[in-house]
N, C-alpha and C. Protein backbone atom coordinates (compact mmCIF):
# COMPACT_ATOMS: atom_id res chain seq x y z
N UNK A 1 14.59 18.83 59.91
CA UNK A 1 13.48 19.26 59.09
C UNK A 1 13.90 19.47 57.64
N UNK A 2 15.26 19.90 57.34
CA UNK A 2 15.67 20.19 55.91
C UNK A 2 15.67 19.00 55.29
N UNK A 3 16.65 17.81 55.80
CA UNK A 3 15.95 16.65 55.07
C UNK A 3 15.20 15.83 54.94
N UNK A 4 14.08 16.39 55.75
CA UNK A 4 13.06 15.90 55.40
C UNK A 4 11.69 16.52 54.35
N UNK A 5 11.91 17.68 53.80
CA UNK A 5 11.12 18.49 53.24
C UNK A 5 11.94 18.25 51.81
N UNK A 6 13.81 17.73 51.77
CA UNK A 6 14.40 17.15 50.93
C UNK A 6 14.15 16.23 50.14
N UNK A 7 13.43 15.44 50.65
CA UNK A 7 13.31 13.93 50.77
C UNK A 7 11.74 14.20 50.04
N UNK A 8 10.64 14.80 50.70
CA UNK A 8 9.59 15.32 50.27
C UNK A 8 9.57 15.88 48.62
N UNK A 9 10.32 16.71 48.03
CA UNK A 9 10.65 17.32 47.25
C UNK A 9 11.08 16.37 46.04
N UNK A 10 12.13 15.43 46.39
CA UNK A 10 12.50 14.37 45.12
C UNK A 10 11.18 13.65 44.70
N UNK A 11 10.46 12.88 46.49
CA UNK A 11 9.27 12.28 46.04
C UNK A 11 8.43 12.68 45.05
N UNK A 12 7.96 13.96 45.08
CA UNK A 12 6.97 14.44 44.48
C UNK A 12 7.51 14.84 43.39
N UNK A 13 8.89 15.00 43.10
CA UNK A 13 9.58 15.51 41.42
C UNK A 13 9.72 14.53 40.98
N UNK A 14 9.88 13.25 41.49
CA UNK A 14 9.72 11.77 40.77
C UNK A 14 8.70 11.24 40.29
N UNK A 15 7.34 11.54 41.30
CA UNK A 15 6.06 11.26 40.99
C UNK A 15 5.51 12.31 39.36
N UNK A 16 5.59 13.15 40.25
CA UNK A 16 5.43 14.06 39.00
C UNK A 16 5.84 14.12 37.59
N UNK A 17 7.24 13.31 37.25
CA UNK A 17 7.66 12.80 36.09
C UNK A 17 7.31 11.74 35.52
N UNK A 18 6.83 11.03 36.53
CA UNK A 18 6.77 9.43 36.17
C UNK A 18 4.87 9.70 35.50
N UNK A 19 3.76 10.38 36.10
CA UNK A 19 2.65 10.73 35.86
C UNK A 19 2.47 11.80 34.49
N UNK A 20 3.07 12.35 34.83
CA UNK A 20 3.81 13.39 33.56
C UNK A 20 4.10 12.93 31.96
N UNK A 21 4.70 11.82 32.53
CA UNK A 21 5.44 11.11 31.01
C UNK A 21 4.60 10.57 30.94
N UNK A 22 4.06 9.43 31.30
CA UNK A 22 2.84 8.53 31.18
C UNK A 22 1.60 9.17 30.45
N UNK A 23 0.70 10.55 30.75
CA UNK A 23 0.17 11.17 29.97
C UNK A 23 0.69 11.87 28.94
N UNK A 24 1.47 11.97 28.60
CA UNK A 24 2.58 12.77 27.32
C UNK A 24 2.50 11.73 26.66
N UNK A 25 2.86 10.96 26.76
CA UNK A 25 2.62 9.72 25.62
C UNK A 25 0.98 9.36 25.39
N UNK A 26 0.18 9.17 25.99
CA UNK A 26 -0.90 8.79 25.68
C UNK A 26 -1.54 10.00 25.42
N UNK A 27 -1.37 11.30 25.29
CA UNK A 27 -2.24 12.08 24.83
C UNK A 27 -1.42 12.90 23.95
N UNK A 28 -0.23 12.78 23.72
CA UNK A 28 0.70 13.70 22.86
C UNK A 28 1.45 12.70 21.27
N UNK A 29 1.13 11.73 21.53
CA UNK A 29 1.75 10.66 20.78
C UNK A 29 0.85 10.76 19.18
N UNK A 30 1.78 10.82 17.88
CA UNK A 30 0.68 10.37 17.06
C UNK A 30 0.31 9.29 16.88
N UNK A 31 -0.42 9.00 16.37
CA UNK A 31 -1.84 8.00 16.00
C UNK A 31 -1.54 7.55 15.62
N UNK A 32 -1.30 5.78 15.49
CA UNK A 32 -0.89 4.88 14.76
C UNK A 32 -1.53 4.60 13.54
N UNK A 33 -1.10 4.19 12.19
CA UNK A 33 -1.96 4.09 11.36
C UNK A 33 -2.19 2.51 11.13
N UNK A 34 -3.45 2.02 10.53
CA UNK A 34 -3.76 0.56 10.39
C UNK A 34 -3.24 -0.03 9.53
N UNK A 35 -2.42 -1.17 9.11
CA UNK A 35 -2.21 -1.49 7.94
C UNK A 35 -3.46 -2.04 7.13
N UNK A 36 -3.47 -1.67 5.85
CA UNK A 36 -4.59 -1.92 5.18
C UNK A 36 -4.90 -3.36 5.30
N UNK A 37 -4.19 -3.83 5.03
CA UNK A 37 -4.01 -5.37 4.52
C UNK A 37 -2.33 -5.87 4.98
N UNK A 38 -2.15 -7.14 5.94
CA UNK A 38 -1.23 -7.88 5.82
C UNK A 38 -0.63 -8.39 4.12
N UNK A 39 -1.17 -8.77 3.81
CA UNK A 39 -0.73 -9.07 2.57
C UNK A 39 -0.91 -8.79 1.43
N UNK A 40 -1.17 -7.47 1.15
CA UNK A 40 -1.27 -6.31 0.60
C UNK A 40 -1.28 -5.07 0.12
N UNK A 41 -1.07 -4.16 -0.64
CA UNK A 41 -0.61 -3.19 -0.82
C UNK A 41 -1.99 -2.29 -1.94
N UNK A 42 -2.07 -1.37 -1.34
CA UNK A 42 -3.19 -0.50 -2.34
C UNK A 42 -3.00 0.87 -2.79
N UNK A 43 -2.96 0.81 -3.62
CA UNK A 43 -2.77 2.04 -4.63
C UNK A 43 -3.02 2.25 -6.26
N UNK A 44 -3.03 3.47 -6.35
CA UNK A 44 -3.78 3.60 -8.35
C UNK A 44 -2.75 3.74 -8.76
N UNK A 45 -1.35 3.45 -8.23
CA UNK A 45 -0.40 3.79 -9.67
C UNK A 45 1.23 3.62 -8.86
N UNK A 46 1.73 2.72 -9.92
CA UNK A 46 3.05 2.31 -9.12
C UNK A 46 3.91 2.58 -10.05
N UNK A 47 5.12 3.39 -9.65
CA UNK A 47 6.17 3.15 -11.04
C UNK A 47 7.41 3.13 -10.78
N UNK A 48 8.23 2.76 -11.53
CA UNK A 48 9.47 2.03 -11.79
C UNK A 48 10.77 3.15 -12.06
N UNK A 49 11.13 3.99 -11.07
CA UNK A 49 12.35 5.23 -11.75
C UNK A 49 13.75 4.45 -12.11
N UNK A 50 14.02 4.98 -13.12
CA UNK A 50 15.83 4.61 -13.32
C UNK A 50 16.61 6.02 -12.48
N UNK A 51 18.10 5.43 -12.41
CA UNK A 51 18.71 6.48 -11.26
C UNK A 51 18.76 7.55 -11.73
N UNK A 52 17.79 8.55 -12.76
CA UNK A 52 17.63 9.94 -13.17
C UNK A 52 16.50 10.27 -12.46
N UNK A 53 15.64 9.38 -12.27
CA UNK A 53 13.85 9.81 -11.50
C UNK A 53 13.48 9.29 -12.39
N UNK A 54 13.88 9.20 -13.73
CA UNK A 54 12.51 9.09 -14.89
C UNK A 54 11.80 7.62 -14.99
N UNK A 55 10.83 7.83 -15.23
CA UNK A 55 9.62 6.37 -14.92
C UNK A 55 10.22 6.14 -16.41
N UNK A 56 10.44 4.75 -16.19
CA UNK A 56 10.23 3.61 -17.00
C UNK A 56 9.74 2.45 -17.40
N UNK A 57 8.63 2.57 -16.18
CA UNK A 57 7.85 1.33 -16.16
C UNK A 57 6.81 2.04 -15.24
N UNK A 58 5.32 1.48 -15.26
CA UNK A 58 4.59 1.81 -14.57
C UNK A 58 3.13 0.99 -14.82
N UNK A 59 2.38 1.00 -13.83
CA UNK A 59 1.20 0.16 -13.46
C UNK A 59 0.25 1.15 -12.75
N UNK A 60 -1.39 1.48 -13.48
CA UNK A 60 -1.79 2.15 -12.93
C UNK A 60 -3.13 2.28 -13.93
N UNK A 61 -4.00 3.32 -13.44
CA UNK A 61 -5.03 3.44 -13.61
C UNK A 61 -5.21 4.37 -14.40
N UNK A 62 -5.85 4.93 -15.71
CA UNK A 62 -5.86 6.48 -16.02
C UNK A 62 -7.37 6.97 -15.96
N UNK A 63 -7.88 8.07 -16.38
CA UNK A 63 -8.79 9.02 -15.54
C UNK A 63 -10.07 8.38 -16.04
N UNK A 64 -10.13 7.33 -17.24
CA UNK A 64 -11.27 6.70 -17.59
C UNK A 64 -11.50 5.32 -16.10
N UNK A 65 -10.22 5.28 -15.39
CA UNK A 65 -10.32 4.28 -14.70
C UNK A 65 -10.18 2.63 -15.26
N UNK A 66 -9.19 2.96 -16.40
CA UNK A 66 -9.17 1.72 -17.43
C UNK A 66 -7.45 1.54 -16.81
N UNK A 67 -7.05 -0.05 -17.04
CA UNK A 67 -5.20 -0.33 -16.13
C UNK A 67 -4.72 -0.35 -17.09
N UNK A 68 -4.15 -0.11 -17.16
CA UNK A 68 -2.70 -0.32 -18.10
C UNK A 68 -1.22 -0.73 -17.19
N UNK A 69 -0.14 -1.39 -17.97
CA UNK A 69 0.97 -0.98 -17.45
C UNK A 69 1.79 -0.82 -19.13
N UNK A 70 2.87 -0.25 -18.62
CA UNK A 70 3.59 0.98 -19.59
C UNK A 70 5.43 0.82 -19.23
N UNK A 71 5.76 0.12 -20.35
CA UNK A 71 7.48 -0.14 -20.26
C UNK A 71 8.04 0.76 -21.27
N UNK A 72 8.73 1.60 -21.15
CA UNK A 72 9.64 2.70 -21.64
C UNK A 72 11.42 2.26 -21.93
N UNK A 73 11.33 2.08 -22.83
CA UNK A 73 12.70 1.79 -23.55
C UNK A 73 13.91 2.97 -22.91
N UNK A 74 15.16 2.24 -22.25
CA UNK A 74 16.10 3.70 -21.81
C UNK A 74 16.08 4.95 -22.62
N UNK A 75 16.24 4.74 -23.90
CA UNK A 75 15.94 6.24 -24.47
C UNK A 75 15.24 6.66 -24.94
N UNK A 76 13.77 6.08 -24.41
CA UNK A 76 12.51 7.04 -24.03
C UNK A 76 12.19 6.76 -25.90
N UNK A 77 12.27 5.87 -27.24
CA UNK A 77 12.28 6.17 -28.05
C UNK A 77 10.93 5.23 -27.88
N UNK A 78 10.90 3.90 -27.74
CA UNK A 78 9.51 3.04 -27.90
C UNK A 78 8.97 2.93 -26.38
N UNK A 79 7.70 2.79 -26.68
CA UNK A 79 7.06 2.23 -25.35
C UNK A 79 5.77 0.83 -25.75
N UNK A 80 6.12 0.41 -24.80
CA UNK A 80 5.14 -1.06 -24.81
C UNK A 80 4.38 -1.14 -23.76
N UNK A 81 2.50 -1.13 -24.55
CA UNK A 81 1.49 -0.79 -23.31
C UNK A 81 0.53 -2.05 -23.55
N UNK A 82 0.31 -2.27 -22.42
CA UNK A 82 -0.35 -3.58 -21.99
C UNK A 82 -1.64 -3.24 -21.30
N UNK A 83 -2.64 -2.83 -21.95
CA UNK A 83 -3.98 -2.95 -21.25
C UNK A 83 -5.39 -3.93 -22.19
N UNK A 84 -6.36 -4.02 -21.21
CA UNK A 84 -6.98 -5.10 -21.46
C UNK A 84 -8.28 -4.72 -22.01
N UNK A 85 -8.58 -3.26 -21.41
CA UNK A 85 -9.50 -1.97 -22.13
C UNK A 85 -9.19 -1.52 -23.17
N UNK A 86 -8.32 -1.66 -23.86
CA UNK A 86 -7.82 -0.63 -25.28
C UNK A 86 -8.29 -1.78 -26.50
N UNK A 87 -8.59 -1.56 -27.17
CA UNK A 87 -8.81 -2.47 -28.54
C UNK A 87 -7.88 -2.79 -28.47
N UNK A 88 -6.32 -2.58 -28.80
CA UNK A 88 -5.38 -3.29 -28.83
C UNK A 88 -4.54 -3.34 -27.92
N UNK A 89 -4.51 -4.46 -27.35
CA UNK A 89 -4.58 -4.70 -25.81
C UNK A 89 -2.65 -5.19 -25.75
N UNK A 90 -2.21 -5.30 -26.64
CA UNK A 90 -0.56 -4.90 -26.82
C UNK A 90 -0.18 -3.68 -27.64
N UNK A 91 0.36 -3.21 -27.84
CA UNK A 91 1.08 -2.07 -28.46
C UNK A 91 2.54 -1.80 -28.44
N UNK A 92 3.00 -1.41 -29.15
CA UNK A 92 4.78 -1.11 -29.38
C UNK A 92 4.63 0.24 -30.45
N UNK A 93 4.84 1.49 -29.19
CA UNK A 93 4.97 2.43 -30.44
C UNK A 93 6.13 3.29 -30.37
N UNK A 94 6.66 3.88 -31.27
CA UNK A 94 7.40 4.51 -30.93
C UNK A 94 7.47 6.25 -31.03
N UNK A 95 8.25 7.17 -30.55
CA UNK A 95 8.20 8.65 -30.21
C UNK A 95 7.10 9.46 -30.65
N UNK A 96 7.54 9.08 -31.80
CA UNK A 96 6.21 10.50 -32.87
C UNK A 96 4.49 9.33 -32.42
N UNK A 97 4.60 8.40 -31.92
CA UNK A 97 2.91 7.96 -31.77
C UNK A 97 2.37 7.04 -32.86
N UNK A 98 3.91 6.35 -33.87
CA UNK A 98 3.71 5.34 -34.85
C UNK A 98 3.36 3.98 -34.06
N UNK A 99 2.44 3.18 -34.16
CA UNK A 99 2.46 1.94 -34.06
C UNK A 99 3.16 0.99 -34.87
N UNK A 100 4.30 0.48 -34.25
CA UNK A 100 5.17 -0.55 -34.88
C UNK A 100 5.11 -1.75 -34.85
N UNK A 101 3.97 -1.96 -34.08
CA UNK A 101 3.34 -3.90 -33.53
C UNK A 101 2.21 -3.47 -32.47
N UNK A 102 1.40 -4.37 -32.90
CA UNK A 102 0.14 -4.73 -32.23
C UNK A 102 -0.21 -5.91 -31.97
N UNK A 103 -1.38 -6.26 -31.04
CA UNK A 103 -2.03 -7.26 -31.11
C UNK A 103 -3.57 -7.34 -30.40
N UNK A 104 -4.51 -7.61 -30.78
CA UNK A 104 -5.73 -7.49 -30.37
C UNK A 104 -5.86 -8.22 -29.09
């Protein structure tokens, strides 16, 4: 009778794991997310760090919802902005906010 109530005992601690795990995963698991797009990527603003963090390049949207992208010289002295909304849809300025080249 002992090994058979033995024998009883694994069955049902086997079953019980195997039923066990099976719902643990399907009800405990997080949620897969969708990819937006195969061949695509979406977002308002992408940028470019050098190995300090600091953005030196960037592509993005600002709060008028107008794009620009924005290249930052290593020592942060000129920047060159490229949007298609701004009257002058090139720019090269440098620190203090001088325009040093343009182009409509």
């Amino acid at each position: 009778m002992m090994q058979k109530q033995l024998l009883l005992l694994c069955a049902a601690a086997f079953l019980g794991g195997t039923v066990g795990g099976v719902l643990s995963t399907q009800l405990l698991s997080p949620m897969s997310v969708d990819a937006q797009k195969t061949n695509g990527v979406h977002a308002e603003e992408f940028l470019l760090l050098d190995a300090k963090g600091k953005a030196r390049a960037g592509l993005g949207l600002d709060a008028n919802g107008e794009v620009g992208l924005v290249l930052r010289s290593k020592d942060g002295s000129r920047t060159l902005t490229l949007s298609p909304d701004d009257p002058s849809v090139i720019k090269l300025v440098e620190r203090g906010g001088r325009i040093l080249w343009g182009a409509p």
